[in-house]
PDB file of N, CA and C in Angstrom:
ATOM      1  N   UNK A   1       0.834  -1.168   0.000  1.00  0.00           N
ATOM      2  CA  UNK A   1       0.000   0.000   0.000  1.00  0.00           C
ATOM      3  C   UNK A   1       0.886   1.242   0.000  1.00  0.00           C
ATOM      4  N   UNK A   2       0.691   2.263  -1.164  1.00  0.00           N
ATOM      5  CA  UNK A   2       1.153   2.998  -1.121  1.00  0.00           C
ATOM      6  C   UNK A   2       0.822   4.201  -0.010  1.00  0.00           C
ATOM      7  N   UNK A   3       1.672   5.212   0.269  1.00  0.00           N
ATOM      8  CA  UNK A   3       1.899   6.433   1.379  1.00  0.00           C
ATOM      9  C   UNK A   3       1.407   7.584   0.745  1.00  0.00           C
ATOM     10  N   UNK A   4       0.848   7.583  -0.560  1.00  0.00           N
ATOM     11  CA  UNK A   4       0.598   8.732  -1.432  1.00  0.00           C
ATOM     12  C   UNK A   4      -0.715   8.170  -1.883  1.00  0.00           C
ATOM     13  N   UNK A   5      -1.516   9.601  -1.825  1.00  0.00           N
ATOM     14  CA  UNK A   5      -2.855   9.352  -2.819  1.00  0.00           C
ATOM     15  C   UNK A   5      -3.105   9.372  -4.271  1.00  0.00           C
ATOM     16  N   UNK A   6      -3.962   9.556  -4.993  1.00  0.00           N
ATOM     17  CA  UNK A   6      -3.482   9.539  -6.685  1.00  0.00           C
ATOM     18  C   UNK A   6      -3.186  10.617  -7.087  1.00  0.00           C
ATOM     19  N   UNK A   7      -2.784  11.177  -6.304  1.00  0.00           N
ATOM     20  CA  UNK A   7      -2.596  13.123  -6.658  1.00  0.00           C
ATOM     21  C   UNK A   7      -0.999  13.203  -6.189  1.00  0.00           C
ATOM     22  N   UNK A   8      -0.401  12.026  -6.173  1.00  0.00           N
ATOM     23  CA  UNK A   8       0.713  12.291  -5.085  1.00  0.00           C
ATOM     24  C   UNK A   8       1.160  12.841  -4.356  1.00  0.00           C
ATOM     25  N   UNK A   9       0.012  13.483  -3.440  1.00  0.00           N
ATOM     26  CA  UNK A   9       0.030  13.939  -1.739  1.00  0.00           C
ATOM     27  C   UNK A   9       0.121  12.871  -0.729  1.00  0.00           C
ATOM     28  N   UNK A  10       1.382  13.037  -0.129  1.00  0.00           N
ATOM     29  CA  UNK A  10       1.260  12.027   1.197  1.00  0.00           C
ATOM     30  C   UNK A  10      -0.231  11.993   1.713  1.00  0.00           C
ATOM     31  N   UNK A  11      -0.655  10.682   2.186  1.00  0.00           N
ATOM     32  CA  UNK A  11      -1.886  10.517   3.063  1.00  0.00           C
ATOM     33  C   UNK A  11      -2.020  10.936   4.193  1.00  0.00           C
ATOM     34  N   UNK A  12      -2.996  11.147   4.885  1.00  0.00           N
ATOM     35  CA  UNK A  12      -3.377  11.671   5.757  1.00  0.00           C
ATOM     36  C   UNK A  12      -3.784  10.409   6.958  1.00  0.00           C
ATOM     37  N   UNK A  13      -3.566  10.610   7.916  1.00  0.00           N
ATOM     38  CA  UNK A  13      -4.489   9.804   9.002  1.00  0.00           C
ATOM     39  C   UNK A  13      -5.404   9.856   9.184  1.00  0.00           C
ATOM     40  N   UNK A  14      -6.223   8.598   9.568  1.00  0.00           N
ATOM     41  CA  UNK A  14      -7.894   8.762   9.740  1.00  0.00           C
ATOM     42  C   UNK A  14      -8.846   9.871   9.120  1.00  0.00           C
ATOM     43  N   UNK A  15      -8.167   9.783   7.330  1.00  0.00           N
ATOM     44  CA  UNK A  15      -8.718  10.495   6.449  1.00  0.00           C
ATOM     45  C   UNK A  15      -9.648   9.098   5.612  1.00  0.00           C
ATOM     46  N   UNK A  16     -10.632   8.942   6.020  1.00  0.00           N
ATOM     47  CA  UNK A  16     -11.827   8.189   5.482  1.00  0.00           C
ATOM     48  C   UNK A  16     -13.347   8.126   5.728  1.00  0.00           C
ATOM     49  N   UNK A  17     -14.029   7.558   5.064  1.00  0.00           N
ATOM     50  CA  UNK A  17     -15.675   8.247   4.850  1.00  0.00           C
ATOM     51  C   UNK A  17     -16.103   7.558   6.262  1.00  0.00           C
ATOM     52  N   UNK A  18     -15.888   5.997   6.487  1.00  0.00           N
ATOM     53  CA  UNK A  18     -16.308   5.676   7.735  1.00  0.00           C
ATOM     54  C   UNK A  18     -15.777   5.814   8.832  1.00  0.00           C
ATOM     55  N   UNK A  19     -14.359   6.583   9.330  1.00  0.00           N
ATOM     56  CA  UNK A  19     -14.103   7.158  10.383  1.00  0.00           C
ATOM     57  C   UNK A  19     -14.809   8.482  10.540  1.00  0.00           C
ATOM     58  N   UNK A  20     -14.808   9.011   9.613  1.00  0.00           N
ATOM     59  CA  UNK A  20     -15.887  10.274   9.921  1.00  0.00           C
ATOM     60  C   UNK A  20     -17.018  10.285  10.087  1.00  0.00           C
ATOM     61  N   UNK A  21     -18.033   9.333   9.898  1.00  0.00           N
ATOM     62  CA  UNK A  21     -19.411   9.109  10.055  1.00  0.00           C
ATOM     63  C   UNK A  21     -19.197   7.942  11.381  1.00  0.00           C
ATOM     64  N   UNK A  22     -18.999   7.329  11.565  1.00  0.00           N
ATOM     65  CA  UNK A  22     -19.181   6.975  12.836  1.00  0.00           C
ATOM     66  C   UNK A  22     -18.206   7.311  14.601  1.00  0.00           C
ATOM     67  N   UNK A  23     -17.135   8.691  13.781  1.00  0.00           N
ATOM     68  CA  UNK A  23     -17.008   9.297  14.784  1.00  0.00           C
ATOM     69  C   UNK A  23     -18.558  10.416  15.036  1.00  0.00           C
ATOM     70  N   UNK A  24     -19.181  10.476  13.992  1.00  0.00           N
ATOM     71  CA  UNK A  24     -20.096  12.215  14.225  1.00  0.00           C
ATOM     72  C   UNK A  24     -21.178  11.546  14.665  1.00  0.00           C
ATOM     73  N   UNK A  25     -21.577   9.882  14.230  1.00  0.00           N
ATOM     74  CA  UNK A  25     -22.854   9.388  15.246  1.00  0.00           C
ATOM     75  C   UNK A  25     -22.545   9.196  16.556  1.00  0.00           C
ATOM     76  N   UNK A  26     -21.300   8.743  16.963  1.00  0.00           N
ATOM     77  CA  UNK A  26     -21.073   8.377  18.249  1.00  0.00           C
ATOM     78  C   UNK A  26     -20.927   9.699  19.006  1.00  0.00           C
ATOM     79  N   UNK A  27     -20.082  10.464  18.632  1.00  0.00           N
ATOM     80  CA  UNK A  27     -19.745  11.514  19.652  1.00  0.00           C
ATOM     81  C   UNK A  27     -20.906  12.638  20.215  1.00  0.00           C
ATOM     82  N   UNK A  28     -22.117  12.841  19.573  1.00  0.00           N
ATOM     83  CA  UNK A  28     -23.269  13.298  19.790  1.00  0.00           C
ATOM     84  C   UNK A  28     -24.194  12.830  21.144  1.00  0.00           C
ATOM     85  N   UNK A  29     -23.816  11.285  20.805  1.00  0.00           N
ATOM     86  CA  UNK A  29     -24.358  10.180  21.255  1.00  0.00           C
ATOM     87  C   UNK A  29     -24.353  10.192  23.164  1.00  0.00           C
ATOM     88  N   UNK A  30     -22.420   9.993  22.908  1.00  0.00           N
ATOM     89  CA  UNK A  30     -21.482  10.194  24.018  1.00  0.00           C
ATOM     90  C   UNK A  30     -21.870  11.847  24.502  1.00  0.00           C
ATOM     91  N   UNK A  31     -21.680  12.749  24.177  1.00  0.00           N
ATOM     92  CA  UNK A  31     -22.060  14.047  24.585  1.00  0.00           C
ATOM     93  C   UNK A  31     -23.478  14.279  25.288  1.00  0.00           C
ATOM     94  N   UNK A  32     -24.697  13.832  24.841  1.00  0.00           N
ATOM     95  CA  UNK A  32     -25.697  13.740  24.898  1.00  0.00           C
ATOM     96  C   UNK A  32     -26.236  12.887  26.809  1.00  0.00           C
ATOM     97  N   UNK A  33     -25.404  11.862  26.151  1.00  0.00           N
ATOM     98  CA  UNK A  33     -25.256  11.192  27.324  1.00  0.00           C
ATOM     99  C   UNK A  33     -24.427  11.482  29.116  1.00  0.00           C
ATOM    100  N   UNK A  34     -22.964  12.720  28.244  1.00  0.00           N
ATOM    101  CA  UNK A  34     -22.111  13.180  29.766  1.00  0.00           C
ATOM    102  C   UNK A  34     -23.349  14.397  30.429  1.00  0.00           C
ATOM    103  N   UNK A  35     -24.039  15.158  29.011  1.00  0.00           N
ATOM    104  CA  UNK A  35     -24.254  16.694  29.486  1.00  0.00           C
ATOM    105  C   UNK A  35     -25.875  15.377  30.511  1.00  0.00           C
ATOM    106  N   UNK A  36     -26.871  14.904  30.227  1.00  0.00           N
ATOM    107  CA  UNK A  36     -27.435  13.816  31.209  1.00  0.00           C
ATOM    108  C   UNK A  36     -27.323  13.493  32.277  1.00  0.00           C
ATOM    109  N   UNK A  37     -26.148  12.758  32.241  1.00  0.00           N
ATOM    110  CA  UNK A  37     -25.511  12.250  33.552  1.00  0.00           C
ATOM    111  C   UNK A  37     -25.287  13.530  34.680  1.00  0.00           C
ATOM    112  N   UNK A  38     -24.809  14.502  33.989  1.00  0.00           N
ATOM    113  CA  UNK A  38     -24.220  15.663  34.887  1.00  0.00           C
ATOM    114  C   UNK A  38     -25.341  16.646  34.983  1.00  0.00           C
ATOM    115  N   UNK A  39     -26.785  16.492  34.176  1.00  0.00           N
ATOM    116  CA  UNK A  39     -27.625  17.744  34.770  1.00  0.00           C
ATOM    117  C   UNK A  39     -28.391  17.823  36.216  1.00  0.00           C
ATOM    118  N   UNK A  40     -28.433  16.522  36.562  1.00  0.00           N
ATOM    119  CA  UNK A  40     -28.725  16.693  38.203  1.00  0.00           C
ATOM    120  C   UNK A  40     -29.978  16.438  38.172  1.00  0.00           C
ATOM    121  N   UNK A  41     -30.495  15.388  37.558  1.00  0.00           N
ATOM    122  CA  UNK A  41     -31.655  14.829  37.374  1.00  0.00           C
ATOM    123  C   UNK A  41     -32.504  13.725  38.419  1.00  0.00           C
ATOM    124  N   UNK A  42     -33.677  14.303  38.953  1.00  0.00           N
ATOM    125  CA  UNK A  42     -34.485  12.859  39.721  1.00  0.00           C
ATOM    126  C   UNK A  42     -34.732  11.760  38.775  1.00  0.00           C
ATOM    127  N   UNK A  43     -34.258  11.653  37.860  1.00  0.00           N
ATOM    128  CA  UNK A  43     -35.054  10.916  37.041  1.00  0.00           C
ATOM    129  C   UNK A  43     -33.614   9.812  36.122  1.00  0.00           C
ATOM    130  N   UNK A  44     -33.637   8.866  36.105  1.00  0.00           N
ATOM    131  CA  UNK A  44     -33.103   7.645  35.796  1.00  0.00           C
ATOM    132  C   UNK A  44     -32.944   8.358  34.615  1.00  0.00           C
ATOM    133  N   UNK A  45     -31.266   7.570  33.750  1.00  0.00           N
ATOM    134  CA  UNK A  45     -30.878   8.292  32.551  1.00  0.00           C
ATOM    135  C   UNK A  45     -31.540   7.441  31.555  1.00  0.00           C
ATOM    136  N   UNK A  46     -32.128   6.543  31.376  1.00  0.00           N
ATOM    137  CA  UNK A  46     -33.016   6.283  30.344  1.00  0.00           C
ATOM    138  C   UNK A  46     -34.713   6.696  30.587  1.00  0.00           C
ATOM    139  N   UNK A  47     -35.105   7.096  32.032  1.00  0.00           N
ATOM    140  CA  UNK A  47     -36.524   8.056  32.103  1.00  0.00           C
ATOM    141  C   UNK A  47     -36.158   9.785  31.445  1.00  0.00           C
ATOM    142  N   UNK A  48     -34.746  10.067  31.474  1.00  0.00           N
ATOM    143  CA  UNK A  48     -34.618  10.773  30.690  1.00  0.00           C
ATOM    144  C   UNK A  48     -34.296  11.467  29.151  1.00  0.00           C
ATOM    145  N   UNK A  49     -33.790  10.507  28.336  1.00  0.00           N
ATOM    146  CA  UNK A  49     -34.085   9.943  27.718  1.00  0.00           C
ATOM    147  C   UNK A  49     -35.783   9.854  26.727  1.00  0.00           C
ATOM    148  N   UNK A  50     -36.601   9.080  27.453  1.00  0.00           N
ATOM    149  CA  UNK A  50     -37.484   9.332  26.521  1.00  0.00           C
ATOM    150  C   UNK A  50     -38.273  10.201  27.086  1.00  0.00           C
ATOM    151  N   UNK A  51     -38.152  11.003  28.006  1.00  0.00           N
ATOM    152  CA  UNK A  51     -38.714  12.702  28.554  1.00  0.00           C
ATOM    153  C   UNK A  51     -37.933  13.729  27.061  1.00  0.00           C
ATOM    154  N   UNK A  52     -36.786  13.327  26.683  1.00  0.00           N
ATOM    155  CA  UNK A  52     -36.097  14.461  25.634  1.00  0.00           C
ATOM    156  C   UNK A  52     -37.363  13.885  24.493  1.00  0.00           C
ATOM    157  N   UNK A  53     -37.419  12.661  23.868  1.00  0.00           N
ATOM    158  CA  UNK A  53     -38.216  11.887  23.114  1.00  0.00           C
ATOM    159  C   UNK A  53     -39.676  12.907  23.228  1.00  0.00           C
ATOM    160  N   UNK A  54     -39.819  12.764  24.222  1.00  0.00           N
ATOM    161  CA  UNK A  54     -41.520  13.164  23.933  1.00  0.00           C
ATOM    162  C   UNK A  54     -41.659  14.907  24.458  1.00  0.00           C
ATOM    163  N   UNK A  55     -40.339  15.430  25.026  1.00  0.00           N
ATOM    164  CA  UNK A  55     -40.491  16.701  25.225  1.00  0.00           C
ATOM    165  C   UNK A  55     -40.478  17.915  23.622  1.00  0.00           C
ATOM    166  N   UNK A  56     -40.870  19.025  23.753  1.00  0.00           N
ATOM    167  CA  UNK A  56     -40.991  19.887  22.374  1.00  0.00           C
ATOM    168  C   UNK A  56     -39.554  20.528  22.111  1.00  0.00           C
ATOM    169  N   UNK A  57     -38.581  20.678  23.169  1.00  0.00           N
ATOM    170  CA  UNK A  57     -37.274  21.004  23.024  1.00  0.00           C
ATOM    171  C   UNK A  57     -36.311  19.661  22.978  1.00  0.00           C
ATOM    172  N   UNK A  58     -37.038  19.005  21.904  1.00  0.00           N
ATOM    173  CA  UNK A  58     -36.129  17.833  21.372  1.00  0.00           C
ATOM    174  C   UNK A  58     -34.523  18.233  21.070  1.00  0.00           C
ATOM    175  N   UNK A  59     -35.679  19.377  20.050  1.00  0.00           N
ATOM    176  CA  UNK A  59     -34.669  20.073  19.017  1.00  0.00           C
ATOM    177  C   UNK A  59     -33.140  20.546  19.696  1.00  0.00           C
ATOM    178  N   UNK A  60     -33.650  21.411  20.873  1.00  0.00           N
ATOM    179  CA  UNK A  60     -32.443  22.256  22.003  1.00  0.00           C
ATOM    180  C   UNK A  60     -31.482  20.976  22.010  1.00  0.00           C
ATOM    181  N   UNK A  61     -32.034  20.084  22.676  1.00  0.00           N
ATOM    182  CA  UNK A  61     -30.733  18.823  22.837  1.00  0.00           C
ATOM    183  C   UNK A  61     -29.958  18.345  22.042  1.00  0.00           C
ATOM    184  N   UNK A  62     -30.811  17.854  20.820  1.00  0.00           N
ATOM    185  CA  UNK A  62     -29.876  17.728  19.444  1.00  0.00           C
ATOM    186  C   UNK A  62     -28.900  18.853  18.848  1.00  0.00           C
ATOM    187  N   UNK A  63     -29.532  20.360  19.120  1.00  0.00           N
ATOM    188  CA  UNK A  63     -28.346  21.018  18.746  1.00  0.00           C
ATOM    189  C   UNK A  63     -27.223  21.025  19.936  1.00  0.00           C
ATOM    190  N   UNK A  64     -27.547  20.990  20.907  1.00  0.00           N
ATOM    191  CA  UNK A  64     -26.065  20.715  22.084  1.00  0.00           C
ATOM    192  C   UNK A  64     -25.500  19.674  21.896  1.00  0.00           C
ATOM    193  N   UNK A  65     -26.317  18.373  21.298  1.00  0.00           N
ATOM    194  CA  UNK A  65     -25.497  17.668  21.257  1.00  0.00           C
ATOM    195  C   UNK A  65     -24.459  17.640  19.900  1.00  0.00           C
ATOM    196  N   UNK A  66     -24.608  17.613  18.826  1.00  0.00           N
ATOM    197  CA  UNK A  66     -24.402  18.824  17.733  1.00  0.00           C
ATOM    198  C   UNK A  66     -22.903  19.342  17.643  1.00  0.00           C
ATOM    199  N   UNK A  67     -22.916  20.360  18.627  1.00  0.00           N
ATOM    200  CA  UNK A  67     -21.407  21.273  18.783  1.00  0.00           C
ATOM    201  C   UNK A  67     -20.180  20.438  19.005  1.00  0.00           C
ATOM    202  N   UNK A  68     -19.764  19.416  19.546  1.00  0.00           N
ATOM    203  CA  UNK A  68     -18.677  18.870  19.333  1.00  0.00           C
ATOM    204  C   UNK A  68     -18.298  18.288  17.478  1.00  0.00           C
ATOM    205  N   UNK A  69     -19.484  17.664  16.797  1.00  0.00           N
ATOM    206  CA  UNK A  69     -19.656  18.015  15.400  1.00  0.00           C
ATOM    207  C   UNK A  69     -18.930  19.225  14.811  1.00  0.00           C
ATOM    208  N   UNK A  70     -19.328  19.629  15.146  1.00  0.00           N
ATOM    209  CA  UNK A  70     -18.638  21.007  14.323  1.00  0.00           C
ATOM    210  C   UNK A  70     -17.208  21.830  15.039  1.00  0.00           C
ATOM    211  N   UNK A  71     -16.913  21.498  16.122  1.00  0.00           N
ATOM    212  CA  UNK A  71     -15.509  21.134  16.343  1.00  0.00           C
ATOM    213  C   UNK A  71     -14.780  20.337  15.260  1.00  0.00           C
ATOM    214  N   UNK A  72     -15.301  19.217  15.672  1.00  0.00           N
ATOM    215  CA  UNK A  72     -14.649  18.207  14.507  1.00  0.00           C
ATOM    216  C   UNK A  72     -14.923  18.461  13.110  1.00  0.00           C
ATOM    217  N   UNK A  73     -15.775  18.731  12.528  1.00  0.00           N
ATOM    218  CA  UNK A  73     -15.441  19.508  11.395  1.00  0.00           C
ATOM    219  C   UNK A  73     -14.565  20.402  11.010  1.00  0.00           C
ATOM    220  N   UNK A  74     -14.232  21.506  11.772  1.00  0.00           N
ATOM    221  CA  UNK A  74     -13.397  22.534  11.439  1.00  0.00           C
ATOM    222  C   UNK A  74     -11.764  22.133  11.815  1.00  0.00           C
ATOM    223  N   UNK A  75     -11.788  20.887  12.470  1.00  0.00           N
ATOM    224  CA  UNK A  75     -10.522  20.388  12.422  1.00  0.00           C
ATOM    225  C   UNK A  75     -10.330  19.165  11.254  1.00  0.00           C
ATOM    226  N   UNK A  76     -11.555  18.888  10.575  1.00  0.00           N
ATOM    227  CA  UNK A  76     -11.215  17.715   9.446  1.00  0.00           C
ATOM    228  C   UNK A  76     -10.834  19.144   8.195  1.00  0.00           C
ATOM    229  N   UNK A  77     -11.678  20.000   8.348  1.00  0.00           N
ATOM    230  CA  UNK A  77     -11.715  21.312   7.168  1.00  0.00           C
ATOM    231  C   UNK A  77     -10.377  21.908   7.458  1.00  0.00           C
ATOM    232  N   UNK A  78      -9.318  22.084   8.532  1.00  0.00           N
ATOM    233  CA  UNK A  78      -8.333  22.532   8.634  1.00  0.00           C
ATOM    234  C   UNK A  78      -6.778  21.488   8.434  1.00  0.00           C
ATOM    235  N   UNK A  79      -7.304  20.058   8.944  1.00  0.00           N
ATOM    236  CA  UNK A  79      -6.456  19.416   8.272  1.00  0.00           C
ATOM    237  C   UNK A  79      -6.630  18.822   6.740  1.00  0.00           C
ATOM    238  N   UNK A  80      -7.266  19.486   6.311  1.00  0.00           N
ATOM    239  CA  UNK A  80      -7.722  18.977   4.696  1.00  0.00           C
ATOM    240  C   UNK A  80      -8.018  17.169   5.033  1.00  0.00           C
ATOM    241  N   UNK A  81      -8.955  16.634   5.934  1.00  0.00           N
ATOM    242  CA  UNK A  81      -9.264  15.333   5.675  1.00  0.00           C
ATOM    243  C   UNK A  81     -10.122  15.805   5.319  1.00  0.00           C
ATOM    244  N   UNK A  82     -10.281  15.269   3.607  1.00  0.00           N
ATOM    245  CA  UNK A  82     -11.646  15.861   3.355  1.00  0.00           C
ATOM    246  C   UNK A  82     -12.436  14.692   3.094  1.00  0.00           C
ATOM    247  N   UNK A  83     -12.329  13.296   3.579  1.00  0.00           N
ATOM    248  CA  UNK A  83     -12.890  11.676   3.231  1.00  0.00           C
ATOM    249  C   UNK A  83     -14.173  11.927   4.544  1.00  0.00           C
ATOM    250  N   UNK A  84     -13.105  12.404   5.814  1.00  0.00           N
ATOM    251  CA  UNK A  84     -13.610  12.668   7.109  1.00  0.00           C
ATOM    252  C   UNK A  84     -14.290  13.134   7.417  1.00  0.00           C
ATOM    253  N   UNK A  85     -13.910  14.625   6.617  1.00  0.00           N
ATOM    254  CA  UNK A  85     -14.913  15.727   6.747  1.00  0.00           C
ATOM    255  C   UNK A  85     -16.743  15.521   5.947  1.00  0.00           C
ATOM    256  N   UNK A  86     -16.101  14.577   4.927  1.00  0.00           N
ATOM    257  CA  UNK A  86     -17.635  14.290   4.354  1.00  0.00           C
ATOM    258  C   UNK A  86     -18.555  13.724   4.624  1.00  0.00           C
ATOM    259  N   UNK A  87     -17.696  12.171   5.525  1.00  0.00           N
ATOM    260  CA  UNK A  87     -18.327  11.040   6.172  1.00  0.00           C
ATOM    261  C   UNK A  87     -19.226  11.699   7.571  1.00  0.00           C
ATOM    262  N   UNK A  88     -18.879  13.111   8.292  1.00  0.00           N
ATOM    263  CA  UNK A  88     -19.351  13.849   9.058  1.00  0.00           C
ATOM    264  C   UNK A  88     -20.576  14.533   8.891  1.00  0.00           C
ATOM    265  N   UNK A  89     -20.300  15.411   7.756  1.00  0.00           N
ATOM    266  CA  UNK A  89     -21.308  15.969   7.131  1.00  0.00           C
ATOM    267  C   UNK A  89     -22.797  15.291   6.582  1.00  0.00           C
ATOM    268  N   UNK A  90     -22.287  13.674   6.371  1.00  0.00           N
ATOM    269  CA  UNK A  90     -23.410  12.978   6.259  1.00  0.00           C
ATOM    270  C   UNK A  90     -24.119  12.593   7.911  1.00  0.00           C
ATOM    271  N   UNK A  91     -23.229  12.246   8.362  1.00  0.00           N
ATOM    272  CA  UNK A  91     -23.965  11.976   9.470  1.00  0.00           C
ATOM    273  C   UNK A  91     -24.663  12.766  10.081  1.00  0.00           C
ATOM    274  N   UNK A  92     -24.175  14.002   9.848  1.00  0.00           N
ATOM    275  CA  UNK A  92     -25.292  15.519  10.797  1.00  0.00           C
ATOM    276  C   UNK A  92     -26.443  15.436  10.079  1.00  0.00           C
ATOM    277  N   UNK A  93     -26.458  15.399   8.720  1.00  0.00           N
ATOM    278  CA  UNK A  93     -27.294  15.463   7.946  1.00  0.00           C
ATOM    279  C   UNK A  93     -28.434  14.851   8.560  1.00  0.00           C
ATOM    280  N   UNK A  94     -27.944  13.166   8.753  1.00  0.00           N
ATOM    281  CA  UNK A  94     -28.732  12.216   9.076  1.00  0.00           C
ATOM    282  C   UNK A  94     -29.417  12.602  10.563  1.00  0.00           C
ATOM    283  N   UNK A  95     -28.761  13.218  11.124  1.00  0.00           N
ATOM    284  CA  UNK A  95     -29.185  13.660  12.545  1.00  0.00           C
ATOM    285  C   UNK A  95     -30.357  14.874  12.256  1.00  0.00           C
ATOM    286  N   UNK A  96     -30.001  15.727  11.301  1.00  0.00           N
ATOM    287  CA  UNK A  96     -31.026  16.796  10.906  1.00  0.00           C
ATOM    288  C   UNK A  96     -32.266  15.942  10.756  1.00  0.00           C
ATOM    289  N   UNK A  97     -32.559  15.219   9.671  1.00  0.00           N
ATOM    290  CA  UNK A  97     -33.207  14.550   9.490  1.00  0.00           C
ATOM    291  C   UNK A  97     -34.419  13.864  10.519  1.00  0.00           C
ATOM    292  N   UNK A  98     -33.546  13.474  11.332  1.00  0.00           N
ATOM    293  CA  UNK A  98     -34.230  12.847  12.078  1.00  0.00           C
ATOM    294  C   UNK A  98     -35.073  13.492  13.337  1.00  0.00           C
ATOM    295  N   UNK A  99     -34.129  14.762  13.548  1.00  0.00           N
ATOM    296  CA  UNK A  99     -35.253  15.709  13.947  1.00  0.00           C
ATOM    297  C   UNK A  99     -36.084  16.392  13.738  1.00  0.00           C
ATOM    298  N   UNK A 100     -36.122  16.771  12.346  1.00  0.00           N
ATOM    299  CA  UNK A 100     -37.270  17.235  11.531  1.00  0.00           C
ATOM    300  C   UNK A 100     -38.608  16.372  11.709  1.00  0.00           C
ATOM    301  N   UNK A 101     -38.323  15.031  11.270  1.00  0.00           N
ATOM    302  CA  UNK A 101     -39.281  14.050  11.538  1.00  0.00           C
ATOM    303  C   UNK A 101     -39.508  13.705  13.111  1.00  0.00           C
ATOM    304  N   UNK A 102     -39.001  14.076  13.986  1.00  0.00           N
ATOM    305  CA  UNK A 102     -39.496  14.172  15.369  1.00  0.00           C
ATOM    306  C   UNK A 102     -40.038  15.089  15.681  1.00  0.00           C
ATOM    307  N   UNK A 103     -40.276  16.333  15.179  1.00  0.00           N
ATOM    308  CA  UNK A 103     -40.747  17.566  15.263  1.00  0.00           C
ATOM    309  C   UNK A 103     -42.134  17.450  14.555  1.00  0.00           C
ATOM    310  N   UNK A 104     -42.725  16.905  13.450  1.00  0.00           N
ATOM    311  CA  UNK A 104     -43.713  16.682  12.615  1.00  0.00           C
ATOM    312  C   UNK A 104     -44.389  15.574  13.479  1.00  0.00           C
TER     313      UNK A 104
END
């Protein structure tokens, strides 16, 4: 395996479509789950959970959870992984998505 891409630019590390999409599902995921744990809740982290599910500020959570996303974007957009950066961009997408249709 060559060290160069077909452009003969050295490669990049963890420049690929599925490190970037299943870092941007997980880390939402993981985030979602610390800011939870730490809000100081009576309520069991899976009674909270589907309280976000059926509450109208779905939306609020998904965008907090969100911002580490776009951290990581602007560091795939600054190290030119751009395999990474795309595999990301799909996954938010997919996250948009899915709150739209939780909102309807």
């Amino acid at each position: 395996m060559s060290d160069y891409d077909a452009l003969g630019e050295p490669k990049k590390g963890f420049d690929n479509f599925v490190f970037g999409f299943l870092l941007s599902v997980l880390l939402p995921i993981i985030t979602l789950t610390v800011f939870l744990l730490f809000k100081g809740s009576s309520l069991s982290l899976v009674e909270q959970i589907k309280a976000i599910f059926a509450d109208m500020y779905f939306i609020r959570y998904v965008t907090l959870a969100l911002i580490p996303n776009l951290v990581l974007f602007f560091f795939f957009y600054k190290t030119e992984r751009w395999k990474s950066c795309y595999g990301l961009a799909v996954a938010t997408l997919l996250y948009l998505i899915v709150s739209v249709f939780q909102l309807a």
